[in-house]
Protein backbone atom coordinates (compact mmCIF):
# COMPACT_ATOMS: atom_id res chain seq x y z
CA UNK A 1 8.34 -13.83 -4.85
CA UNK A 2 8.41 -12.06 -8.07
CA UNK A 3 5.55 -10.49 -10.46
CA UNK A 4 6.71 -10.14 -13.79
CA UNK A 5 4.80 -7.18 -15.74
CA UNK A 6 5.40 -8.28 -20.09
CA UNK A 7 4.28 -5.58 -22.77
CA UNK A 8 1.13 -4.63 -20.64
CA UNK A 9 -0.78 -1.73 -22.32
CA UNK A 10 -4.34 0.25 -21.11
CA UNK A 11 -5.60 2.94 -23.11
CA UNK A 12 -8.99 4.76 -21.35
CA UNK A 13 -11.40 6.11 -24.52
CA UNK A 14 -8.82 5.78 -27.46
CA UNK A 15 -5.66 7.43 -24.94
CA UNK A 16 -3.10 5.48 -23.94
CA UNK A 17 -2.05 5.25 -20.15
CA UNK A 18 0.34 2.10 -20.26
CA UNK A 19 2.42 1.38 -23.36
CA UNK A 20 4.46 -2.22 -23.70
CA UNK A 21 5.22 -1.96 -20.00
CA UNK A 22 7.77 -4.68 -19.27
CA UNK A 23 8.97 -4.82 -15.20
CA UNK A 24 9.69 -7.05 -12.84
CA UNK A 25 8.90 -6.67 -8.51
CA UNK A 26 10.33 -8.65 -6.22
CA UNK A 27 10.24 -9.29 -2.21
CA UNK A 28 14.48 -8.53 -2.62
CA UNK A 29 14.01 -4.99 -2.22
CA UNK A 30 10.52 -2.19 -2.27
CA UNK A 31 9.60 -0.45 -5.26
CA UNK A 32 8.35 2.80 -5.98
CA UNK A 33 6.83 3.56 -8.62
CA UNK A 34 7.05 7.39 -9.75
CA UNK A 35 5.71 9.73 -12.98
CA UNK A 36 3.36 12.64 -13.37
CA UNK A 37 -0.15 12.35 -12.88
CA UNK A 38 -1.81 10.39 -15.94
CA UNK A 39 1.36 8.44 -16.27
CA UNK A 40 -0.66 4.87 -15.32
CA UNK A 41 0.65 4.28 -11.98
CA UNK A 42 -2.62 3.90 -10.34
CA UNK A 43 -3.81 2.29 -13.22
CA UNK A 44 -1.56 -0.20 -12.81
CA UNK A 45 -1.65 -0.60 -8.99
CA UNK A 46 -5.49 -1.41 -10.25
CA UNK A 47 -4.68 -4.05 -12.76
CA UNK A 48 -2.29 -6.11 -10.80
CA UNK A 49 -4.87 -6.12 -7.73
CA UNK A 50 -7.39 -7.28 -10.57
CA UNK A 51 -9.69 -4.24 -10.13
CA UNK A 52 -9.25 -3.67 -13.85
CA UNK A 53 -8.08 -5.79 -17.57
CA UNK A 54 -5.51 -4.57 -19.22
CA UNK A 55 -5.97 -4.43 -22.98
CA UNK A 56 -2.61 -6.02 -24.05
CA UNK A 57 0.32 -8.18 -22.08
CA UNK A 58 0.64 -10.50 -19.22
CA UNK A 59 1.53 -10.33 -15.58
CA UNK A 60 2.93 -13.49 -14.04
CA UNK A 61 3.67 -14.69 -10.51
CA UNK A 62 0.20 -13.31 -8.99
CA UNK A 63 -1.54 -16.74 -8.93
CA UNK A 64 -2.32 -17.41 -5.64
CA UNK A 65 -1.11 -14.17 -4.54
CA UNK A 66 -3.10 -12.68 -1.40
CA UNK A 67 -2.55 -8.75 -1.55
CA UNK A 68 -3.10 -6.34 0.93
CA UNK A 69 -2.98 -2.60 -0.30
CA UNK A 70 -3.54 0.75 0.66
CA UNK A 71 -5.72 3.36 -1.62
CA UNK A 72 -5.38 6.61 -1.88
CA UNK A 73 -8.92 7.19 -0.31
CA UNK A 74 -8.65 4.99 3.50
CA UNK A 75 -11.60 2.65 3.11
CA UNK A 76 -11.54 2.18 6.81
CA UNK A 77 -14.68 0.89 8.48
CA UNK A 78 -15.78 3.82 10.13
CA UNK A 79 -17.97 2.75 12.92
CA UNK A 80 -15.24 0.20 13.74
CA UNK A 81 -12.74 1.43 16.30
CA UNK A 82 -8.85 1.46 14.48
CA UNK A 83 -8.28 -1.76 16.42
CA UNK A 84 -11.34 -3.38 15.45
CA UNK A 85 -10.16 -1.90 11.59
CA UNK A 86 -6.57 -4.20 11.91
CA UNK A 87 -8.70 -7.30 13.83
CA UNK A 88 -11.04 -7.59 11.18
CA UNK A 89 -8.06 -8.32 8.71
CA UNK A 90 -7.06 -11.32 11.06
CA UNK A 91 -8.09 -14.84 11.46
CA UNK A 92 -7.16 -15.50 15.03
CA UNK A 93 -6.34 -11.24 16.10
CA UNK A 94 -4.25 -11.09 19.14
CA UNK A 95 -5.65 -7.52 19.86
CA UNK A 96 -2.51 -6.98 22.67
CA UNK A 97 -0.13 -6.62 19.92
CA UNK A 98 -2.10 -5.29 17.21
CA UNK A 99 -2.49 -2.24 20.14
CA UNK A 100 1.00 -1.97 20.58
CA UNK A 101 1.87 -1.78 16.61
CA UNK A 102 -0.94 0.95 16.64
CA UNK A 103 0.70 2.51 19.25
CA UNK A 104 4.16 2.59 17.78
CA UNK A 105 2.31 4.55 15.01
CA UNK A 106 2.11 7.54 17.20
CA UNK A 107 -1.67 6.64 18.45
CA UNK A 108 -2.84 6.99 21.97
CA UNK A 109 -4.32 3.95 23.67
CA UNK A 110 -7.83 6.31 23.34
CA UNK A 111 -7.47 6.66 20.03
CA UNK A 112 -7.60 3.24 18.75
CA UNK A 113 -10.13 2.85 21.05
CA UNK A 114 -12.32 5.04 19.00
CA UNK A 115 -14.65 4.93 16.22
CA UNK A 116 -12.30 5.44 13.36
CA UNK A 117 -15.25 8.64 12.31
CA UNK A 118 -13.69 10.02 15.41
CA UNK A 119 -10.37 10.18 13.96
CA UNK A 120 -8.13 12.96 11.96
CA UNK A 121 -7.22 12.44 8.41
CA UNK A 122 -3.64 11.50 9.29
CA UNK A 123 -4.95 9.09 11.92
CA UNK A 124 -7.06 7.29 10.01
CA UNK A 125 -4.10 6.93 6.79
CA UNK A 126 -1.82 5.39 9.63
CA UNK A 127 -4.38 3.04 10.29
CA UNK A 128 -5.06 2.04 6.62
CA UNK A 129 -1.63 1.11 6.66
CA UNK A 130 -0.67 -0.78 8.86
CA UNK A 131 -4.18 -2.05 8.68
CA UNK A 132 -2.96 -3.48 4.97
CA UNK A 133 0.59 -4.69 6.76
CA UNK A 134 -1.04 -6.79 9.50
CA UNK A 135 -3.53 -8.67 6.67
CA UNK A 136 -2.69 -12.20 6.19
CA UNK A 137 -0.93 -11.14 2.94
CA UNK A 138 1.89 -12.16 0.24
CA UNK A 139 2.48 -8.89 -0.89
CA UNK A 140 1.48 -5.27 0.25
CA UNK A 141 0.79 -2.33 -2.71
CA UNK A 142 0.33 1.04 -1.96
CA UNK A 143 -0.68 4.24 -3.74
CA UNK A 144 0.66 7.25 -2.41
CA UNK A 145 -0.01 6.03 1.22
CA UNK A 146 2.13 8.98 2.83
CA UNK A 147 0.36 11.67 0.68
CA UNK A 148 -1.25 14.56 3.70
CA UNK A 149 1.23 13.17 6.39
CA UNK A 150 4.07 15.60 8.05
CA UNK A 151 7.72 14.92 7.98
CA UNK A 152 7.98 13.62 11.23
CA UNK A 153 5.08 11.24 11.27
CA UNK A 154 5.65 10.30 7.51
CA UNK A 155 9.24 8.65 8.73
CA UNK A 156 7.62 7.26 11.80
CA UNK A 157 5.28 5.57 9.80
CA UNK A 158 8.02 4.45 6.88
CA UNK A 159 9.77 2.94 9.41
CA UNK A 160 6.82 1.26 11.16
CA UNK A 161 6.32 -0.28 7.47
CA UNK A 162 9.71 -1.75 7.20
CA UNK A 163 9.58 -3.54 10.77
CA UNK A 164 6.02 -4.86 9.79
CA UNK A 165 6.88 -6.14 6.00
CA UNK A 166 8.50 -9.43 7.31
CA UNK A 167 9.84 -10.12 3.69
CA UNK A 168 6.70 -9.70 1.76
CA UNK A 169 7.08 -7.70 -1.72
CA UNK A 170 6.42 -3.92 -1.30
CA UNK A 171 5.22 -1.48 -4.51
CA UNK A 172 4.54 2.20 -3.53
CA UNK A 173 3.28 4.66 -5.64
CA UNK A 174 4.99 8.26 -4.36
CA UNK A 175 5.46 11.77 -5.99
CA UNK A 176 8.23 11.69 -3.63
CA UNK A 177 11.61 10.34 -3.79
CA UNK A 178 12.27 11.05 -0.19
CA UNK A 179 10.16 7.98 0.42
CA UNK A 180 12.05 5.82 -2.07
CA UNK A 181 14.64 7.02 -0.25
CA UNK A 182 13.41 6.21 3.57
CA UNK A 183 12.01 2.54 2.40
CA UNK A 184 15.28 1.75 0.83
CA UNK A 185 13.34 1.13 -2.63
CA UNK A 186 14.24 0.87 -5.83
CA UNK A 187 12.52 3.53 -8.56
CA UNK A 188 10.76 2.96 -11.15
CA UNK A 189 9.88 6.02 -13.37
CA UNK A 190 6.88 5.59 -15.35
């Protein structure tokens, strides 16, 4: 699979975020997408979901795309246990397995038995992620999904989202190239 990004612009009150953007992503290898703040990462992480138009250009290859993603903020059902949070994403959840892969993400089998209030912050991000790598999905975007994790867990979890991508085209936004790095990605400097 392939998305190809031609001469897309976005300006937000007169300033210009995205200028004649022209890139390509593909399911070959990740990409990470890097830049200072206000550079239109998460801008464009926004338009190719369709959260937002851009004012000029085309993206191709998204028709009939089904994308998972990761936010910066978690928008995890809170009430809902993490298990419940990866089930819901799921037409037929085999909740065994969806434990285990949980579990491999450094959780305790009490913990994803919890309301996902109950949770800490770093908790709750590894289950927004995998949570977007067990959806039913073509291809998986993230922005800055390892941001507030420590070193330890942050390559426990970049290697739990290798083993779960089963071929599917990966875009992360990161400050840091040590993730580019760890996911084997290609970078993309905006």
């Amino acid at each position: 699979m392939n998305i190809e990004i031609k001469n897309l612009s976005k300006s937000y009150n007169g300033t210009p975020v995205l200028e004649n953007l022209t890139l390509t992503l593909t399911d070959d290898k990740p990409t990470c997408l890097m830049g200072t703040s206000g550079r239109g990462k998460t801008t464009l992480f926004s338009i190719i979901l369709g959260l937002i138009k851009a004012d000029e250009g085309e993206i191709t290859g998204i028709e009939n795309t089904r994308f998972s993603a990761v936010f910066q903020e978690d928008r995890l059902c809170e009430e809902l246990s993490a298990l419940m949070n990866l089930a819901i994403v799921q037409d037929n959840p085999h909740k065994a397995q969806l434990s285990e892969k949980l579990i491999n993400m450094g959780l305790t089998a009490d913990e994803i038995r919890r309301p996902v209030s109950q949770l800490s912050g770093g908790q709750k991000r590894r289950v927004a992620i995998l949570r977007a790598l067990v959806s039913e999905s073509d291809a998986v975007l993230m922005d800055e999904p390892f941001k507030g994790l420590d070193e330890d867990t942050r390559r426990l979890v970049i290697e739990q989202v290798k083993a779960n991508l089963d071929g599917r085209l990966l875009m992360v936004i990161t400050h840091d190239e040590e993730d580019a790095h760890l996911l084997g990605a290609d970078i993309i400097d905006l």
